[in-house]
Protein backbone atom coordinates (compact mmCIF):
# COMPACT_ATOMS: atom_id res chain seq x y z
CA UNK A 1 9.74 19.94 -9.97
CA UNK A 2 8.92 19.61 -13.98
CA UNK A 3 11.77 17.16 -14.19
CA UNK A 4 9.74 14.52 -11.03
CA UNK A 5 6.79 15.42 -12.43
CA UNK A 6 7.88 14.00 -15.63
CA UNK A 7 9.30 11.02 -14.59
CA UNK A 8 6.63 9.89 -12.15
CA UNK A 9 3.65 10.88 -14.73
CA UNK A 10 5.68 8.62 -17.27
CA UNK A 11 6.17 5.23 -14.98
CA UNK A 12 2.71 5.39 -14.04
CA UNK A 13 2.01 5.11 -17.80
CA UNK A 14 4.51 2.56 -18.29
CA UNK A 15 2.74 0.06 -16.32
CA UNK A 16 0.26 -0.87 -18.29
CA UNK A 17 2.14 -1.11 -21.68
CA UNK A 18 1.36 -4.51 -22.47
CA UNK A 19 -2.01 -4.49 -21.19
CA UNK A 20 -5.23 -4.90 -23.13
CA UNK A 21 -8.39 -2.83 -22.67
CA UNK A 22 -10.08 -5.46 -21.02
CA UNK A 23 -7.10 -6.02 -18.77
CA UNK A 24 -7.27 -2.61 -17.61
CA UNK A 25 -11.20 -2.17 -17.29
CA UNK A 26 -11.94 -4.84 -14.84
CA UNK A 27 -12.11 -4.92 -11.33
CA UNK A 28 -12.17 -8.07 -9.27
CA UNK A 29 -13.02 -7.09 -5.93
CA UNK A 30 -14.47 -3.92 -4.20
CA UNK A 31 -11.53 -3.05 -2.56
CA UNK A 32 -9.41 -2.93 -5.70
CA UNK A 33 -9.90 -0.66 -9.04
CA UNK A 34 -8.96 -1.15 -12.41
CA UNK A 35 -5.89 0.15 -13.77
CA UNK A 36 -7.92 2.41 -16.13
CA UNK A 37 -9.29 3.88 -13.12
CA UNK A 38 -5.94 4.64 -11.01
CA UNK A 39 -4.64 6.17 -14.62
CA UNK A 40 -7.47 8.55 -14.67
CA UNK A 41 -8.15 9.39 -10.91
CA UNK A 42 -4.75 10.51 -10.54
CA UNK A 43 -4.99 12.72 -13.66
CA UNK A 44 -8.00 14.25 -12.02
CA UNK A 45 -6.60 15.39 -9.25
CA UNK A 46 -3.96 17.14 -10.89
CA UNK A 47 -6.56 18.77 -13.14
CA UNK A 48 -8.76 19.39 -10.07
CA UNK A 49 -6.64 20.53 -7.56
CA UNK A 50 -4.04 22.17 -9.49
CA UNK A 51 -5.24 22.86 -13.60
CA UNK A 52 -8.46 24.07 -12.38
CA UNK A 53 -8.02 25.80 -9.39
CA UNK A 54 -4.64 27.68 -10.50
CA UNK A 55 -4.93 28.45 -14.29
CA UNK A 56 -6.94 30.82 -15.17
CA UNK A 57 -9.24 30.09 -18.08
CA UNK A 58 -8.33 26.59 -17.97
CA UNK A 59 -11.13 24.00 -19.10
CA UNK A 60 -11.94 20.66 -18.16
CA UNK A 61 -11.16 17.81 -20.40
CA UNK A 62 -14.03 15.96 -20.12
CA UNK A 63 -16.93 17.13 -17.66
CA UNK A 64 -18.22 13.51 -16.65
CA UNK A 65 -14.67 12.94 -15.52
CA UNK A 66 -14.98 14.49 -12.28
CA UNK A 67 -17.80 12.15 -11.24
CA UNK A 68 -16.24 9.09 -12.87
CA UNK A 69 -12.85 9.39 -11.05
CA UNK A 70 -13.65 10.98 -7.74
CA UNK A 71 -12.43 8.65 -5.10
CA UNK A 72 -13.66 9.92 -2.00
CA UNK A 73 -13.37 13.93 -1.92
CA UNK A 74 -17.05 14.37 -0.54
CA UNK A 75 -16.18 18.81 -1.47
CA UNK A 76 -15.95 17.51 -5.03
CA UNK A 77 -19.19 16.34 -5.10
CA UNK A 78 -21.41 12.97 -5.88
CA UNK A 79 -19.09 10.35 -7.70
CA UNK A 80 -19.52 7.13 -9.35
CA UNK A 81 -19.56 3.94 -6.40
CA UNK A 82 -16.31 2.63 -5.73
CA UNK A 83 -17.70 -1.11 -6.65
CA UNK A 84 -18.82 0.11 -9.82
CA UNK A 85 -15.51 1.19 -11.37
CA UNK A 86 -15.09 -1.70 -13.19
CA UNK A 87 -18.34 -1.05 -15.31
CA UNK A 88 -16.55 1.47 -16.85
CA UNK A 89 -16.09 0.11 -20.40
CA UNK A 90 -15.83 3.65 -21.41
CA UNK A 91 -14.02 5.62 -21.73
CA UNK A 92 -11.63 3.62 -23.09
CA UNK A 93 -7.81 2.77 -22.02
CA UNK A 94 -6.36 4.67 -24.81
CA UNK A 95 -8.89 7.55 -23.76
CA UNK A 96 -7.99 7.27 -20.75
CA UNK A 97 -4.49 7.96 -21.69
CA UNK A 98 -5.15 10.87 -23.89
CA UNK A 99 -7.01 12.73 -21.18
CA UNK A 100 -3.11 12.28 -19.24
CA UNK A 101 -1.19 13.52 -22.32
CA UNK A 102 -3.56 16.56 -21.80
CA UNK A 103 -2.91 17.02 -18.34
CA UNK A 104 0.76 16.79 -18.89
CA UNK A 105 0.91 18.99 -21.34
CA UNK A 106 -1.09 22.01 -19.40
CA UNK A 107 0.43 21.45 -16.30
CA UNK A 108 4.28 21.86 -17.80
CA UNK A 109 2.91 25.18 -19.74
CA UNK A 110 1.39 25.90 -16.37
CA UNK A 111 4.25 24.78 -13.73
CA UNK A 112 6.25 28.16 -14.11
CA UNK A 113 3.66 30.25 -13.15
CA UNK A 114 2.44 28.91 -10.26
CA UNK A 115 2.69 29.97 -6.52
CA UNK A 116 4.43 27.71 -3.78
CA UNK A 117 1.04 26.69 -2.67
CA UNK A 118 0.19 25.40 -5.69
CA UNK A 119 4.09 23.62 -5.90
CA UNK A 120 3.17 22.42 -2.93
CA UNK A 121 -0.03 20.43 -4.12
CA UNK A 122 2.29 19.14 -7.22
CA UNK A 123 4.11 18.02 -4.77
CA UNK A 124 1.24 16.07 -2.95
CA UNK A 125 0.07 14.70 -6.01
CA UNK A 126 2.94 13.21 -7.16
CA UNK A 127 3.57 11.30 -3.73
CA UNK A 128 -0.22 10.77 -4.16
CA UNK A 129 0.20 8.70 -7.52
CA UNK A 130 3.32 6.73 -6.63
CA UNK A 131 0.52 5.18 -4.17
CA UNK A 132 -1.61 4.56 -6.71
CA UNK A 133 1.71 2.88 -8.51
CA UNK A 134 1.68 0.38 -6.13
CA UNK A 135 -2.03 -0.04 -5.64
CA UNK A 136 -2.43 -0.37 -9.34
CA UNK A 137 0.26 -3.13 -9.32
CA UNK A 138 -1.45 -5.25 -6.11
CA UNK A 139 -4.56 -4.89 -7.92
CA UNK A 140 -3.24 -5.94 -11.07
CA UNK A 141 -1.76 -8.87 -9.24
CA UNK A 142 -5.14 -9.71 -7.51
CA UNK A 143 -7.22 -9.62 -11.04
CA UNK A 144 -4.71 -11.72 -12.91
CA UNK A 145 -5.08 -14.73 -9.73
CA UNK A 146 -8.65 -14.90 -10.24
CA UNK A 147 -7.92 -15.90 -13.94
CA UNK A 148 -7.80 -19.84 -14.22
CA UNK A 149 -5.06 -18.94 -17.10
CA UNK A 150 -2.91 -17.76 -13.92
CA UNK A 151 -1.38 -14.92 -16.45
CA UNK A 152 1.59 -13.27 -15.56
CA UNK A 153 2.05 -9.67 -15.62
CA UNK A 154 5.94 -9.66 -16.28
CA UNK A 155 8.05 -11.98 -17.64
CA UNK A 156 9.58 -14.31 -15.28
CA UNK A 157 12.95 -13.72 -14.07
CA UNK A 158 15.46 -16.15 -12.72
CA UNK A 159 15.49 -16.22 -8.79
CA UNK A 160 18.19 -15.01 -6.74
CA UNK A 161 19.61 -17.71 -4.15
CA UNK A 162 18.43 -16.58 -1.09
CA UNK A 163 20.35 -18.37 2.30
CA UNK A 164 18.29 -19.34 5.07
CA UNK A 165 18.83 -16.47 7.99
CA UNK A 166 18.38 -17.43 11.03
CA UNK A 167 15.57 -14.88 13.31
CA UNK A 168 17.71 -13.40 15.93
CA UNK A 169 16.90 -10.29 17.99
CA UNK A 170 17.53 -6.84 18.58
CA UNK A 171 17.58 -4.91 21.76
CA UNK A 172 15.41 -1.69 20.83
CA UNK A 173 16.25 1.76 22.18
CA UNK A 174 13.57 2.11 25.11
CA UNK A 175 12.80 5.45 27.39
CA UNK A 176 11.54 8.58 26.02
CA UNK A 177 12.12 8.22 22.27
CA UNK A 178 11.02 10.66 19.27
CA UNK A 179 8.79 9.12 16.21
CA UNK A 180 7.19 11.25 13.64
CA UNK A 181 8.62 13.41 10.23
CA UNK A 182 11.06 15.56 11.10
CA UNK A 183 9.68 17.91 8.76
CA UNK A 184 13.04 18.63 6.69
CA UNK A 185 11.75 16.64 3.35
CA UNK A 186 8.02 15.90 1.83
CA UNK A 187 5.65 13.74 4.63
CA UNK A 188 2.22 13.02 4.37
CA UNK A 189 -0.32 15.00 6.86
CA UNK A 190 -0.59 11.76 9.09
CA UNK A 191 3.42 11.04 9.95
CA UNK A 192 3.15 14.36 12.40
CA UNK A 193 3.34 16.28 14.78
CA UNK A 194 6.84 14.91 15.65
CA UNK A 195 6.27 13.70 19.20
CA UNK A 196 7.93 12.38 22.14
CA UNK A 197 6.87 8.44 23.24
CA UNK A 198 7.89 6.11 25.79
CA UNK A 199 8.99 2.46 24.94
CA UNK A 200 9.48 -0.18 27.58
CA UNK A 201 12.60 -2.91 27.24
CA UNK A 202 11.78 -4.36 24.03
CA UNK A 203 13.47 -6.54 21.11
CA UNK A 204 12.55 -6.51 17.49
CA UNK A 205 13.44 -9.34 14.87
CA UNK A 206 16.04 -8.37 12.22
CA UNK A 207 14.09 -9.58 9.32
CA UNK A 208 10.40 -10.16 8.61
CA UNK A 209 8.60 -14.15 9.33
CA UNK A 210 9.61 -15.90 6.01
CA UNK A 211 7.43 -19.10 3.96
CA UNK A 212 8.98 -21.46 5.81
CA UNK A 213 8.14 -20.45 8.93
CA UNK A 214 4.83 -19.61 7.82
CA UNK A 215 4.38 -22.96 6.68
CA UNK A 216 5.58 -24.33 9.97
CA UNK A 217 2.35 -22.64 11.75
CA UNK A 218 -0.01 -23.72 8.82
CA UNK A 219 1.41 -27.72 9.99
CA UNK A 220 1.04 -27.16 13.43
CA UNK A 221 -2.41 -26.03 12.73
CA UNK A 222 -2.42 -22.94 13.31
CA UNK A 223 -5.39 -21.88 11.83
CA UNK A 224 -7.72 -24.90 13.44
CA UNK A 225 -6.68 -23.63 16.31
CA UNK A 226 -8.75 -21.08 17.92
CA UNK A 227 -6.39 -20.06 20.80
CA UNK A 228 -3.94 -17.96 18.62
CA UNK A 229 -6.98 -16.04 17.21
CA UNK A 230 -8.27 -12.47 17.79
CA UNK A 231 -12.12 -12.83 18.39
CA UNK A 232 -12.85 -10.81 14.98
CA UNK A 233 -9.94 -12.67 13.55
CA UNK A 234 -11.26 -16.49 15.01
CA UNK A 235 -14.59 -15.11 13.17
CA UNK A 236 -12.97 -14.06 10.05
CA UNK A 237 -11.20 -17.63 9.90
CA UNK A 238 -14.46 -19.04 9.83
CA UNK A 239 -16.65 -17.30 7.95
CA UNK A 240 -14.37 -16.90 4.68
CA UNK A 241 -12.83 -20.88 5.45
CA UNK A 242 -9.28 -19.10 5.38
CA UNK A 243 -6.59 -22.10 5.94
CA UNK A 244 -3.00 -20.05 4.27
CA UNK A 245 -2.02 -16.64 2.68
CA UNK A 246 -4.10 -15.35 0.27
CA UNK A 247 -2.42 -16.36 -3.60
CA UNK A 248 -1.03 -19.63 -2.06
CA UNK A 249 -2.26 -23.16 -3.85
CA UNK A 250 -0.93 -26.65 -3.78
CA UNK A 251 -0.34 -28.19 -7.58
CA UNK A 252 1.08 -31.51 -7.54
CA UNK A 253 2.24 -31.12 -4.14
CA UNK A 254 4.31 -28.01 -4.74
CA UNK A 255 2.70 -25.05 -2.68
CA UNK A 256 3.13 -22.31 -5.00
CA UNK A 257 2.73 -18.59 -4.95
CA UNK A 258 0.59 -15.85 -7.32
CA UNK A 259 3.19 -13.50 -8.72
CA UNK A 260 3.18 -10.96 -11.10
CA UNK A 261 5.39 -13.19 -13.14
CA UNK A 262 2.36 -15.95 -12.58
CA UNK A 263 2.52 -18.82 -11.06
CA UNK A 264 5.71 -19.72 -9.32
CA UNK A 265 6.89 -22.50 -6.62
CA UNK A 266 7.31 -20.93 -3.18
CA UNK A 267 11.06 -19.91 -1.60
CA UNK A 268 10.73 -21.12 1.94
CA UNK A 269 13.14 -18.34 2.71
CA UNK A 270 11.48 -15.70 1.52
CA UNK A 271 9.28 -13.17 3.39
CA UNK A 272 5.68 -14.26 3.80
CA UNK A 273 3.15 -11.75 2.39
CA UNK A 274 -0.25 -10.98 1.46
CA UNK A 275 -1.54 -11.80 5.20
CA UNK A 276 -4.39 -9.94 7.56
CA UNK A 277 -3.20 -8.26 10.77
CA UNK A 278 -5.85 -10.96 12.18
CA UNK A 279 -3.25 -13.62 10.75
CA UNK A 280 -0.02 -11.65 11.52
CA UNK A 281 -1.42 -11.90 15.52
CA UNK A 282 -2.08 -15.15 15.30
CA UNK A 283 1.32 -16.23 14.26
CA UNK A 284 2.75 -13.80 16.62
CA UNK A 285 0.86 -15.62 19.28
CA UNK A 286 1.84 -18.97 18.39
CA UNK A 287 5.21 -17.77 18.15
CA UNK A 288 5.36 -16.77 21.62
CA UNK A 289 5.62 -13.02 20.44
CA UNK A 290 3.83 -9.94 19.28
CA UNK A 291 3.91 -7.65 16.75
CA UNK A 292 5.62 -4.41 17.28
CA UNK A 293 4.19 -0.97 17.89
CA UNK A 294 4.47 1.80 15.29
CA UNK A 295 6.57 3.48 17.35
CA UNK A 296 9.39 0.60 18.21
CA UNK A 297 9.39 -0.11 15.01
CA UNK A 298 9.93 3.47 13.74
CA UNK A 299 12.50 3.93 16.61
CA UNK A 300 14.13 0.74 15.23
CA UNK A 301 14.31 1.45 11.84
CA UNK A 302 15.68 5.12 12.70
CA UNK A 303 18.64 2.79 14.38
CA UNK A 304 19.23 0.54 11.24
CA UNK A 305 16.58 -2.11 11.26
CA UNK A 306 17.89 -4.52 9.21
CA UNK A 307 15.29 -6.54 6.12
CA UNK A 308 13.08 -3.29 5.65
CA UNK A 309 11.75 -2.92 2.21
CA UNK A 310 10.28 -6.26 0.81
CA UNK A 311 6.95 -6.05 2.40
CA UNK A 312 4.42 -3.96 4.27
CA UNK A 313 4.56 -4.92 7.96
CA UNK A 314 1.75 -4.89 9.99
CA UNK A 315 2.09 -3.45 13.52
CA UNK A 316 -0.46 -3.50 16.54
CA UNK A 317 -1.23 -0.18 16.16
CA UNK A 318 -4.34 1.14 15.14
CA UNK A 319 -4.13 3.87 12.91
CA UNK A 320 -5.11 7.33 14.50
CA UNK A 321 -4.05 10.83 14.77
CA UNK A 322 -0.82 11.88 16.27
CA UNK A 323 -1.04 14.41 19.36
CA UNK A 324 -1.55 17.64 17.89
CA UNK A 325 -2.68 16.52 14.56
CA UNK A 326 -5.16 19.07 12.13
CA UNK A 327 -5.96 18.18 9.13
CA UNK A 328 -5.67 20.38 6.36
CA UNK A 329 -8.15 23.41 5.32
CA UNK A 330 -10.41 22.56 2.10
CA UNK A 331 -10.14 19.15 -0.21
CA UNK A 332 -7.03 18.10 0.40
CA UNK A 333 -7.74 17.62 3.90
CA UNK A 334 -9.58 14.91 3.34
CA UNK A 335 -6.84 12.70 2.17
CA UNK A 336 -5.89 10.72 5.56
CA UNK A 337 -7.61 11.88 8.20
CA UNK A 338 -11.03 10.93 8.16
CA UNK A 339 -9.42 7.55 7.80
CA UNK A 340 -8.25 6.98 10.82
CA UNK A 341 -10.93 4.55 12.15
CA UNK A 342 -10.79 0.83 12.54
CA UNK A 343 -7.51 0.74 10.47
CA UNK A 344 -3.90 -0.60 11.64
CA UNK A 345 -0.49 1.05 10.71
CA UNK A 346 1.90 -0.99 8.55
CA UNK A 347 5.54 0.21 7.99
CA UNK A 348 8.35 -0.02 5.56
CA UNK A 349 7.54 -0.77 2.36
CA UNK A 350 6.95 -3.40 -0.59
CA UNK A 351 8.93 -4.98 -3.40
CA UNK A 352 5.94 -2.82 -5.37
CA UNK A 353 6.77 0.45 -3.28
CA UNK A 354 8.19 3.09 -5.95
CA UNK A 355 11.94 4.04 -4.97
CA UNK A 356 12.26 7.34 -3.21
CA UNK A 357 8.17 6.41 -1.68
CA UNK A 358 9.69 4.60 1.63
CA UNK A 359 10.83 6.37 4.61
CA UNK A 360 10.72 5.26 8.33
CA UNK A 361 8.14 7.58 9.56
CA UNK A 362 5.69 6.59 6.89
CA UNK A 363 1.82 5.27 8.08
CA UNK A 364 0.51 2.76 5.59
CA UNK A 365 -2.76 1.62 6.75
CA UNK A 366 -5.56 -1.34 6.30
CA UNK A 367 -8.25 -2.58 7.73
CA UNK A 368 -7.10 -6.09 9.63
CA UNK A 369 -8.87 -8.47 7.42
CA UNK A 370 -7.34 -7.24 3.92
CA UNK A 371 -4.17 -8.92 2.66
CA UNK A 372 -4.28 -8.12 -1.15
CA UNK A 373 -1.48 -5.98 -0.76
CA UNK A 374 2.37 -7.01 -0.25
CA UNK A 375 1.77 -7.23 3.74
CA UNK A 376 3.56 -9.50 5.83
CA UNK A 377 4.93 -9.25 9.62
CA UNK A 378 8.01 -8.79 11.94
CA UNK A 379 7.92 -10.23 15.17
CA UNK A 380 8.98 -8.01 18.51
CA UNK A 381 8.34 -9.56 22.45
CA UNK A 382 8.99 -7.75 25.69
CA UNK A 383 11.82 -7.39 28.12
């Protein structure tokens, strides 16, 4: 446990080497925080839930830090406005930094002492900030494309070739099928109770909709076109003048594509990401598809889904409870079920998705407008 601890404490750090104060104070949209702010709210809840709660005698760092870095644990009290957090000019990044040094260094002294409940919230926390990993990343990535200098985040790196792969299909297993952690390794509250489901004749694509054929639906006007569109989506369209993926532009007639290596020219063969579920159903439409359930594609994936892992990919499942599902006693149980409104499920994972974070069974979620993150889309159809 000391040894993960360690190392995920450490890369969270490591991200923003290279990153000025500035860089890391502002926040460029409501639904994204600075990277000062992810440093310190996932220090706090090691020194809330674990430091003081556990150790006897223990201190706070910092009083005001518990309102500052809050994010939504209504038992912890009033809390700064998540809009807000990139007014916070102070404390500083390299404040920020020593206040995780010192919650390093107490929880290690602490670690051997505690109970398996308290292990047990370690381990929460630490699956708790590898989300904040990639959130801080997406978030980086969304500040930097709102910066006419287009700065990059990482140095550029030469491109793999990447073939053109034809979409072909694959029969999923149908009947009464299983979905949900099996219980044998860490899950999150929300991937159980493992439950039985039935699935009609279905196929699934073996990799996710790529530029290319994004681009294809952008020519044949698919977004003029009202027919393709969700009502809330049609509206969405309209309202925020939405005509390709969020971070696309066209310079010099080259559609390019915001990176965190900047600015770079699109690969038509890549997967398509940073799209709503409202644009993920509209291509599915035009496509003559759908998107796929949760549970074919968990079912799937449990079978070898093939082209997992590069982005998030929206399914047509709303995100709520599982049959049987309580959520936790106290704090804690706060942290994904009251959630479970008005949200749709995602699966797989992200090119930004720490290793050892991605598992089949795992329920990102969004609300169907939001596309900052790396979220793209897998078509399925009936049988």
């Amino acid at each position: 446990m000391k040894e993960d601890f360690q190392k995920v404490r450490a890369h969270s750090s490591s991200l923003v080497v290279g990153l000025s104060d500035a860089d890391a104070t502002v926040q460029s949209m409501d639904d994204a925080s600075p990277a000062k702010w992810h440093l310190a709210h996932t220090s706090w809840f090691f020194e809330t839930f674990l430091l003081r709660d556990h150790v006897d005698g223990y201190r706070v760092f910092d009083e005001s830090y518990a309102y500052l870095f809050n994010s939504y644990y209504e038992a912890e009290g009033a809390r700064h406005a998540r809009p807000d957090r990139g007014l916070l000019t102070r404390p500083s990044l390299e404040e920020v930094l020593d206040y995780r040094a010192h919650v390093d260094e107490a929880m290690i002294e602490a670690m051997e002492s505690f109970s398996d409940e308290a292990l047990d919230l370690i381990e929460l926390g630490l699956h708790h900030e590898q989300q904040h990993q990639e959130l801080l990343l997406t978030d980086i990535l969304h500040l930097f494309s709102r910066n006419p200098l287009g700065p990059a985040f990482m140095e550029p790196k030469p491109r793999p070739a990447i073939i053109e792969a034809p979409l072909h299909w694959i029969e999923g297993a149908n009947g009464a099928q299983f979905i949900g952690h099996d219980g044998e390794s860490f899950s999150f509250d929300c991937e159980g109770p493992r439950h039985q489901v039935l699935l009609h004749p279905y196929a699934i694509a073996d990799r996710p909709v790529t530029n290319g054929e994004w681009q294809n639906f952008m020519d044949d006007g698919g977004y003029a076109d009202h027919r393709y569109w969700l009502s809330d989506g049609w509206a969405w369209v309209q309202q925020e003048k939405v005509t390709k993926p969020l971070h696309w532009r066209t310079c010099d007639g080259v559609m390019e594509e915001f990176t965190l290596q900047g600015w770079r020219e699109i690969v038509l063969c890549a997967p398509v990401r940073h799209i709503s579920l409202y644009e993920a159903d509209a291509y599915a439409c035009w496509a003559d598809a759908r998107l796929p359930t949760e549970a074919e594609w968990e079912v799937a994936a449990h079978n070898g889904l093939p082209g997992t892992g590069s982005v998030w990919e929206w399914t047509g499942s709303a995100y709520r409870p599982y049959p049987g599902f309580k959520a936790a006693e106290g704090a804690v149980g706060e942290y994904n079920g009251k959630f479970m409104s008005g949200q749709f499920v995602l699966k797989g994972g992200s090119v930004a998705t720490p290793p050892g974070h991605i598992r089949d069974s795992y329920r990102n979620f969004f609300y169907p407008h939001q596309r900052w993150q790396l979220t793209g889309l897998r078509l399925a159809k009936d049988l």
